[in-house]
C-alpha atoms as a PDB file:
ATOM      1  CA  UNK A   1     -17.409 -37.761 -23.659  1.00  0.00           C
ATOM      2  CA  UNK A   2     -14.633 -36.342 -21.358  1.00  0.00           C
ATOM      3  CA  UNK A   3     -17.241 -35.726 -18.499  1.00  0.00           C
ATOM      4  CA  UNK A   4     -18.586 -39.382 -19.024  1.00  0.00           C
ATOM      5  CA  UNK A   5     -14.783 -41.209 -18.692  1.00  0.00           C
ATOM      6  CA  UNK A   6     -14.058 -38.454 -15.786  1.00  0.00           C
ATOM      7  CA  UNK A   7     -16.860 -39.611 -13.885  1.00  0.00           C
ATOM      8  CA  UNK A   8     -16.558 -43.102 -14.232  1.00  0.00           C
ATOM      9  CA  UNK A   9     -12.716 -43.050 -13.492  1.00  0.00           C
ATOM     10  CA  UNK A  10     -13.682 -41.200 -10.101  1.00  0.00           C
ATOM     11  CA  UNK A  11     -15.957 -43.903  -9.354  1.00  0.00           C
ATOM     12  CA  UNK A  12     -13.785 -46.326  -8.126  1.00  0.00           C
ATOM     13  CA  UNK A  13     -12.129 -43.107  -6.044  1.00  0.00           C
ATOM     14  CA  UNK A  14     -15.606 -42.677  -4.210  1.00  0.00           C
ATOM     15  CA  UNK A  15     -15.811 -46.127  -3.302  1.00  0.00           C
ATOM     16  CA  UNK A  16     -12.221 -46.466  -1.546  1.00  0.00           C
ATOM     17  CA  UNK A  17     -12.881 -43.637   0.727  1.00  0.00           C
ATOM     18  CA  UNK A  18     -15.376 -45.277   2.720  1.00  0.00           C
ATOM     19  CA  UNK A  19     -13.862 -46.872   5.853  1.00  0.00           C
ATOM     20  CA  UNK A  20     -15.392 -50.637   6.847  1.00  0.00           C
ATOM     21  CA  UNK A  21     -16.352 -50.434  10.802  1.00  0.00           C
ATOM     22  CA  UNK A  22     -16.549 -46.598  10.820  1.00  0.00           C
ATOM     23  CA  UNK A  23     -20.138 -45.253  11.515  1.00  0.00           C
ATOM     24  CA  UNK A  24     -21.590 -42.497   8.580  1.00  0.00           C
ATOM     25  CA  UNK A  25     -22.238 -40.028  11.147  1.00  0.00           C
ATOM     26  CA  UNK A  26     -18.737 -39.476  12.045  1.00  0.00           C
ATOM     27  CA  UNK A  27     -17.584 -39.861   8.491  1.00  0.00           C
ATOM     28  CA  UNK A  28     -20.023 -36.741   8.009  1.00  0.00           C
ATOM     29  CA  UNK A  29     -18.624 -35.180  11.125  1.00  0.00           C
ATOM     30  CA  UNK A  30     -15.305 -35.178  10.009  1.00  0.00           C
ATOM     31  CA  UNK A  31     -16.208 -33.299   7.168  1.00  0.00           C
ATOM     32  CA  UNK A  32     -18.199 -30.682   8.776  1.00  0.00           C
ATOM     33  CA  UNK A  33     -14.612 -30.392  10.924  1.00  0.00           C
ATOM     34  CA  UNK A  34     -12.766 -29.766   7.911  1.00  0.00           C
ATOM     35  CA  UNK A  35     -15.209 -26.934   7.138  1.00  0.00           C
ATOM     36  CA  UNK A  36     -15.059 -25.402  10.170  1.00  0.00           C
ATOM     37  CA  UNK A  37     -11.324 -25.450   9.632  1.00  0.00           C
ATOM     38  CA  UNK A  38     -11.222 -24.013   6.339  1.00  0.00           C
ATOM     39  CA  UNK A  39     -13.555 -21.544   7.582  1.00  0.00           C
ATOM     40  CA  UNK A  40     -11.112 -20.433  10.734  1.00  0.00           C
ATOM     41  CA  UNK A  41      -8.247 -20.628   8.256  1.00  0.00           C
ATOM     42  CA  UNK A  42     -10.384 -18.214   5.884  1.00  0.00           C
ATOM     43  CA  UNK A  43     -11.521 -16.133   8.624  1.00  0.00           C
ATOM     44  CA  UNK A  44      -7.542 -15.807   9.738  1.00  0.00           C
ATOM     45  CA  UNK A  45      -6.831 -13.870   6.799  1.00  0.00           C
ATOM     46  CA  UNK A  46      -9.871 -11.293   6.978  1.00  0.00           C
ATOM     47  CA  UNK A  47      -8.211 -10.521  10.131  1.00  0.00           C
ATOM     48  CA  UNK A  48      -4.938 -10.349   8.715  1.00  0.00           C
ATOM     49  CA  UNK A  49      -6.101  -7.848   6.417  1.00  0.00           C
ATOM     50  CA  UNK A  50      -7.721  -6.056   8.465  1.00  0.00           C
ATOM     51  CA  UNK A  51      -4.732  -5.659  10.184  1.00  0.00           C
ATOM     52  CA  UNK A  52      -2.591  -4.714   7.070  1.00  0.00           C
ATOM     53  CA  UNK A  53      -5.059  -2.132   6.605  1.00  0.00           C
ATOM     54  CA  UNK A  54      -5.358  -0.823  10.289  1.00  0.00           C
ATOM     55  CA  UNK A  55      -1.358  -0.401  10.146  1.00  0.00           C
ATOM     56  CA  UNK A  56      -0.282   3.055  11.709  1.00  0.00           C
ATOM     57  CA  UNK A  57       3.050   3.315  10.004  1.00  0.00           C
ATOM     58  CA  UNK A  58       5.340   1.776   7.403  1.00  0.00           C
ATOM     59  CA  UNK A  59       8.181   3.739   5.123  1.00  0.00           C
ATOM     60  CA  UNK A  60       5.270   5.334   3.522  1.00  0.00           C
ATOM     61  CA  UNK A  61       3.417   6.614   6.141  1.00  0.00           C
ATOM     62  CA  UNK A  62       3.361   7.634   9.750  1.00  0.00           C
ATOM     63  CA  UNK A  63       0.229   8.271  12.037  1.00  0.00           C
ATOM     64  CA  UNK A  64       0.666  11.538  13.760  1.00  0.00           C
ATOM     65  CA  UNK A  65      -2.589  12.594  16.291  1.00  0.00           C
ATOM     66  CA  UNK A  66      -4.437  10.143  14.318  1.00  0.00           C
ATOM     67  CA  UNK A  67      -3.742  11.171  10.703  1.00  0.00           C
ATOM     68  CA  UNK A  68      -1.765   9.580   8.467  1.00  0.00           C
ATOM     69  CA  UNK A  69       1.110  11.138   7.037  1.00  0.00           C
ATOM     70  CA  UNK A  70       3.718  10.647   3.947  1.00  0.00           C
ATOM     71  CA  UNK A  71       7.201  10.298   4.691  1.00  0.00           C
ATOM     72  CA  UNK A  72       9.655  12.381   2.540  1.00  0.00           C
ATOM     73  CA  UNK A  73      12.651  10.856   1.050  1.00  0.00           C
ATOM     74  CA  UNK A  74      15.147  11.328  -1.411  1.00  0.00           C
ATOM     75  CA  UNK A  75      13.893  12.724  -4.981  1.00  0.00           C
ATOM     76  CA  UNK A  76      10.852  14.283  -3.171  1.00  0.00           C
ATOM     77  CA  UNK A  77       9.710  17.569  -4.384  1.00  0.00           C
ATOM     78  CA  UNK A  78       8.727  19.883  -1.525  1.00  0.00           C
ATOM     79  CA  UNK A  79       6.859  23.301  -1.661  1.00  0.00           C
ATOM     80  CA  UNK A  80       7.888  25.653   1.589  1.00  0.00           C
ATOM     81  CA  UNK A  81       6.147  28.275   2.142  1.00  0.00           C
ATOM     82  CA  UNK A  82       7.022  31.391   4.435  1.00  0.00           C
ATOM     83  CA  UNK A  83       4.636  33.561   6.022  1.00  0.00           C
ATOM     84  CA  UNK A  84       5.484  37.149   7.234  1.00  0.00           C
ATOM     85  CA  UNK A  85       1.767  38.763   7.500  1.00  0.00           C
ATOM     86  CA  UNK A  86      -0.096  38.982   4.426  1.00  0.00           C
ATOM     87  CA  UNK A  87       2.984  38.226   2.093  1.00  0.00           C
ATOM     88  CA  UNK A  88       3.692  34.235   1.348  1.00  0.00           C
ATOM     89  CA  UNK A  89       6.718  33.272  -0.419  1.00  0.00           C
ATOM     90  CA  UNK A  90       7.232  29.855  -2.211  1.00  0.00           C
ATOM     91  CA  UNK A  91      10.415  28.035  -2.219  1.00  0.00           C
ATOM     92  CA  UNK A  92      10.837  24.328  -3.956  1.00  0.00           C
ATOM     93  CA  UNK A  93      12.966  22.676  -3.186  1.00  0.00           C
ATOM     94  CA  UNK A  94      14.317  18.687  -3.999  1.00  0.00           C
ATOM     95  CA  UNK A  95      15.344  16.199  -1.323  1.00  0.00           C
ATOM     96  CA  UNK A  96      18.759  15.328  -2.566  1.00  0.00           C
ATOM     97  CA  UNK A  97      20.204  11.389  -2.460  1.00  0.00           C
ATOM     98  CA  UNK A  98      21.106  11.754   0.680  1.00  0.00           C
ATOM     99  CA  UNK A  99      17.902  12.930   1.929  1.00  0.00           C
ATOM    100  CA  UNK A 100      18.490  16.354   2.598  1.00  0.00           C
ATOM    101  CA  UNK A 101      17.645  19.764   1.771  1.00  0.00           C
ATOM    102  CA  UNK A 102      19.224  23.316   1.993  1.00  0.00           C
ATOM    103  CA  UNK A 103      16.703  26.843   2.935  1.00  0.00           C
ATOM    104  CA  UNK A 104      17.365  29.821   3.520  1.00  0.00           C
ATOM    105  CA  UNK A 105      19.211  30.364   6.188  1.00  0.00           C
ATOM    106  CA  UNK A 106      19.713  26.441   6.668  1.00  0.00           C
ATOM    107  CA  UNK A 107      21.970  24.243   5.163  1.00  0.00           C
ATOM    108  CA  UNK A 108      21.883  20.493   4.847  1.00  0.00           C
ATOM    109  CA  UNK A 109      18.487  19.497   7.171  1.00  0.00           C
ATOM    110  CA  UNK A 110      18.069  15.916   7.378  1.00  0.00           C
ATOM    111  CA  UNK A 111      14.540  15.139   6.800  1.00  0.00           C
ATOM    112  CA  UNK A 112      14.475  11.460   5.004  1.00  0.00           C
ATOM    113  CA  UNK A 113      11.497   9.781   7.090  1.00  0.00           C
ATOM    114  CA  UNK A 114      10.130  13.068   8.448  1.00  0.00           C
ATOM    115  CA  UNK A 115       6.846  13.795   8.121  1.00  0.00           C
ATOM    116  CA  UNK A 116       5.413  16.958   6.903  1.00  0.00           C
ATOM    117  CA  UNK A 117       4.104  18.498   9.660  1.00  0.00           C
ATOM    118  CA  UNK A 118       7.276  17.281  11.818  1.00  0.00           C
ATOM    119  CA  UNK A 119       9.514  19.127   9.165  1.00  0.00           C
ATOM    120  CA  UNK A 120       7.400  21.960   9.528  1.00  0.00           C
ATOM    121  CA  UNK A 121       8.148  22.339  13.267  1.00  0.00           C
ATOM    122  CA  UNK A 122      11.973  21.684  12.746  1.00  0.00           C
ATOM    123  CA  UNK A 123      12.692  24.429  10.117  1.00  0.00           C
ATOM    124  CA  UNK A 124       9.708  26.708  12.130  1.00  0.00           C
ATOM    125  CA  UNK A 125      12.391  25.790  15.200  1.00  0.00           C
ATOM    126  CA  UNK A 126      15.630  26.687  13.457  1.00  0.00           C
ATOM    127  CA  UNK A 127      14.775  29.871  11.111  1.00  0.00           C
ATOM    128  CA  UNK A 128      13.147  31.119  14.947  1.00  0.00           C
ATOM    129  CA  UNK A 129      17.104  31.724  15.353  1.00  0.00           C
ATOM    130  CA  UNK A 130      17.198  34.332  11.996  1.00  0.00           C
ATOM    131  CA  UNK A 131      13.397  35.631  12.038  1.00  0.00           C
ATOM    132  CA  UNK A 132      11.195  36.453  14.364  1.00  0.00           C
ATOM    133  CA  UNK A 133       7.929  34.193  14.998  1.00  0.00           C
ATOM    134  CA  UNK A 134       8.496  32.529  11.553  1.00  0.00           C
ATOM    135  CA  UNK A 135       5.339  30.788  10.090  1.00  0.00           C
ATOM    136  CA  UNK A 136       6.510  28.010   7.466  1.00  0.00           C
ATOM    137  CA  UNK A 137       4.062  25.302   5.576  1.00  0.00           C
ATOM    138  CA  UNK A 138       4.790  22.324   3.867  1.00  0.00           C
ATOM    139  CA  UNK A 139       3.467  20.380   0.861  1.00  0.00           C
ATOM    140  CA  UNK A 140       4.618  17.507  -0.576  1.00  0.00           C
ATOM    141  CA  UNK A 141       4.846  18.667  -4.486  1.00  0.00           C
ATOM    142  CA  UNK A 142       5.778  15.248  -5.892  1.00  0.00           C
ATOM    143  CA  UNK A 143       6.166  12.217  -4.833  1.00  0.00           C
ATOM    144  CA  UNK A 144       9.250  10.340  -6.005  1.00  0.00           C
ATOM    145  CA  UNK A 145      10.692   8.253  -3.311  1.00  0.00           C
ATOM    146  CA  UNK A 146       8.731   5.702  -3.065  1.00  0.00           C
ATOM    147  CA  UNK A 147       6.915   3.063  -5.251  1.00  0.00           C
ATOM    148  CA  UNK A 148       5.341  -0.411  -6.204  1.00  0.00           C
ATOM    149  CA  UNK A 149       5.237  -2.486  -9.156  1.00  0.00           C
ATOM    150  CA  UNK A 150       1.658  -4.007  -9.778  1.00  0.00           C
ATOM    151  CA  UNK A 151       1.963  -6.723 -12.040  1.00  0.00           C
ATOM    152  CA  UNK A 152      -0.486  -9.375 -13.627  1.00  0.00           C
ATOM    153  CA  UNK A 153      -4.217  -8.583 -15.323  1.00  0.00           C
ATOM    154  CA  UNK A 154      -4.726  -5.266 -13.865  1.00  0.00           C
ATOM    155  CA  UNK A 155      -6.441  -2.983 -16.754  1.00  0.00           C
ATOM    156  CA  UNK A 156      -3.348  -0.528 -16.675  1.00  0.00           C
ATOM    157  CA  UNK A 157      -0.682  -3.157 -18.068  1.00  0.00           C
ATOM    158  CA  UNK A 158      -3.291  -4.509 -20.681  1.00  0.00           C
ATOM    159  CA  UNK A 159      -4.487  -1.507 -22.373  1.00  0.00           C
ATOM    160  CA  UNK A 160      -4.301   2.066 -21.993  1.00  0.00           C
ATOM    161  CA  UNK A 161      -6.710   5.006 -24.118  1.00  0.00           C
ATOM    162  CA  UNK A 162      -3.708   5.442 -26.315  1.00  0.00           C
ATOM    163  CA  UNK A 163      -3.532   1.237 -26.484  1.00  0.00           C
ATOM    164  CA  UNK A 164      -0.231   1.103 -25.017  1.00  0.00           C
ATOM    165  CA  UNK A 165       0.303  -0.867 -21.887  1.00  0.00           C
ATOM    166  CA  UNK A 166       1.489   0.929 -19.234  1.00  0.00           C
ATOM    167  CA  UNK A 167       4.653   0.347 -16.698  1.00  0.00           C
ATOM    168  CA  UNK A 168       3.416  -0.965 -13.891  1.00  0.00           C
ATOM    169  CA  UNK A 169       5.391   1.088 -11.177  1.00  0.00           C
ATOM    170  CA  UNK A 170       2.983   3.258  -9.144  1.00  0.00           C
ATOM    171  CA  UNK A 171       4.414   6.129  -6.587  1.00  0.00           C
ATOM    172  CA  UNK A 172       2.927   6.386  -3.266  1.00  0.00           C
ATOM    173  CA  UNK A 173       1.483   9.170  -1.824  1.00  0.00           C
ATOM    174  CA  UNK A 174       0.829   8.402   1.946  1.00  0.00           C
ATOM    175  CA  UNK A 175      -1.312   5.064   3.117  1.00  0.00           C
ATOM    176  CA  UNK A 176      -1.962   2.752   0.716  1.00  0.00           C
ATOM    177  CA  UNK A 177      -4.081  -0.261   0.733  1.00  0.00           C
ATOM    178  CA  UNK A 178      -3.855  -3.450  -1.771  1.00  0.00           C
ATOM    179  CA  UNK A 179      -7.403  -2.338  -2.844  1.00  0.00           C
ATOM    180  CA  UNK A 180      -5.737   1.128  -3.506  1.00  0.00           C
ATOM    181  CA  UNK A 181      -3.309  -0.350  -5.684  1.00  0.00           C
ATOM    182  CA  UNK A 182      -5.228  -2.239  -7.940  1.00  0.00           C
ATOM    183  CA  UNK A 183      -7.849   0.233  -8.183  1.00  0.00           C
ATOM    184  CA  UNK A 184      -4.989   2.951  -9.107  1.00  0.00           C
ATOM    185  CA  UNK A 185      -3.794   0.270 -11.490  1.00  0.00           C
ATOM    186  CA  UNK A 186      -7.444   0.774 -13.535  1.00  0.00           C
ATOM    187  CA  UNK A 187      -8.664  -2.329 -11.800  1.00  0.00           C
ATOM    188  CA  UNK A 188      -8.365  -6.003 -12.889  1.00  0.00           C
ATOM    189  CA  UNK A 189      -9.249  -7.657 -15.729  1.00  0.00           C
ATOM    190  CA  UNK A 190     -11.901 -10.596 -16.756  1.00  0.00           C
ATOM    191  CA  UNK A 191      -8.715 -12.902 -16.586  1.00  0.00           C
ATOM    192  CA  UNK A 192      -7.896 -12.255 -12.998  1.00  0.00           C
ATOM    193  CA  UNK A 193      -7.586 -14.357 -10.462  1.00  0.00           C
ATOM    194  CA  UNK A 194      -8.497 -12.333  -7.310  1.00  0.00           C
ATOM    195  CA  UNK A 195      -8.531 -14.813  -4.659  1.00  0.00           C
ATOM    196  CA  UNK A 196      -4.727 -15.681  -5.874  1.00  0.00           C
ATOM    197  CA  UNK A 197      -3.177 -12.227  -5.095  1.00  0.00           C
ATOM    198  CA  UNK A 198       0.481 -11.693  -3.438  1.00  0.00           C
ATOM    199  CA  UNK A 199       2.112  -8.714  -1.753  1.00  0.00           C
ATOM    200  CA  UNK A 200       5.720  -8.966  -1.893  1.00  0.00           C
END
């Protein structure tokens, strides 16, 4: 019954789009246009996402000889490791608020927004000063200084094994695409509209 009066009330709507004087052909050429149109606009943001995703840096992540790399910050946890021939020895250590860090011989070393392999070559620079040919490593133990709240029907904020929703907040660990994020949210749900999603 709803479909019946909904059709009939979009009768008279049919009828008062026709033009008098205008030919069918461009009537029907017009609307091709407007499909072409959408079809550019639609095709505008493939590209724009594949330029999102082509992106070689952000605050997360730096491209260094191709490779992209985390940038530490405060509340990172950061494994150095020293070698002097066969012998390795660990040291963790915590970017403080301020984004530094203290070791061994060096005090306060700025490295908010560094990359590993660029903090690598600082501290292999500066303990050259106290050791001979030093030989450092770093790895990125946790990753606390930066994240993202995914919000909306994504699996992880509906129902977890435990049946708890989870938080939401994810914490990045280098390049991260928007099909990263709601895949590390546990995907989304039946209820999702996918072709409505936002970055903010």
């Amino acid at each position: 019954m709803g479909i019946a009066l909904l059709c009939i009330s979009l009768l008279p709507a049919c009828y008062s789009t026709a033009v008098k004087g205008v030919p069918v052909k461009e009537l029907v050429m017009a609307q091709d246009q407007r499909v072409v149109d959408t079809a550019s606009t639609e095709g505008e943001g493939i590209d724009s996402i594949a330029l999102m995703s082509d992106s070689q840096g952000n605050k997360t992540f730096t491209e260094i000889s191709g490779i992209p790399e985390y940038l530490i910050g405060p509340l990172d946890v950061l494994e150095i490791n020293s070698h002097v021939g066969d012998k390795v020895t660990s040291t963790e250590v915590t970017v403080n608020s301020r984004g530094k860090i203290s070791y061994s011989f060096l005090d306060d070393l700025n490295v908010n927004g560094m990359a590993p392999s660029q903090l690598d070559e600082l501290i292999t620079k500066e303990m050259s000063a106290f050791i001979k040919n030093p030989r450092i490593n770093i790895i990125v133990k946790e990753f606390n200084s930066k994240n993202v709240t995914v919000l909306g029907e994504v699996a992880s904020l509906r129902q977890t094994i435990a049946g708890e929703a989870g938080s939401g907040r994810i914490y990045l660990k280098g390049k991260t695409t928007l099909m990263d994020l709601i895949a590390m949210a546990g995907g989304y749900t039946v209820n999702a509209d996918i072709k409505n999603v936002n970055a903010h």
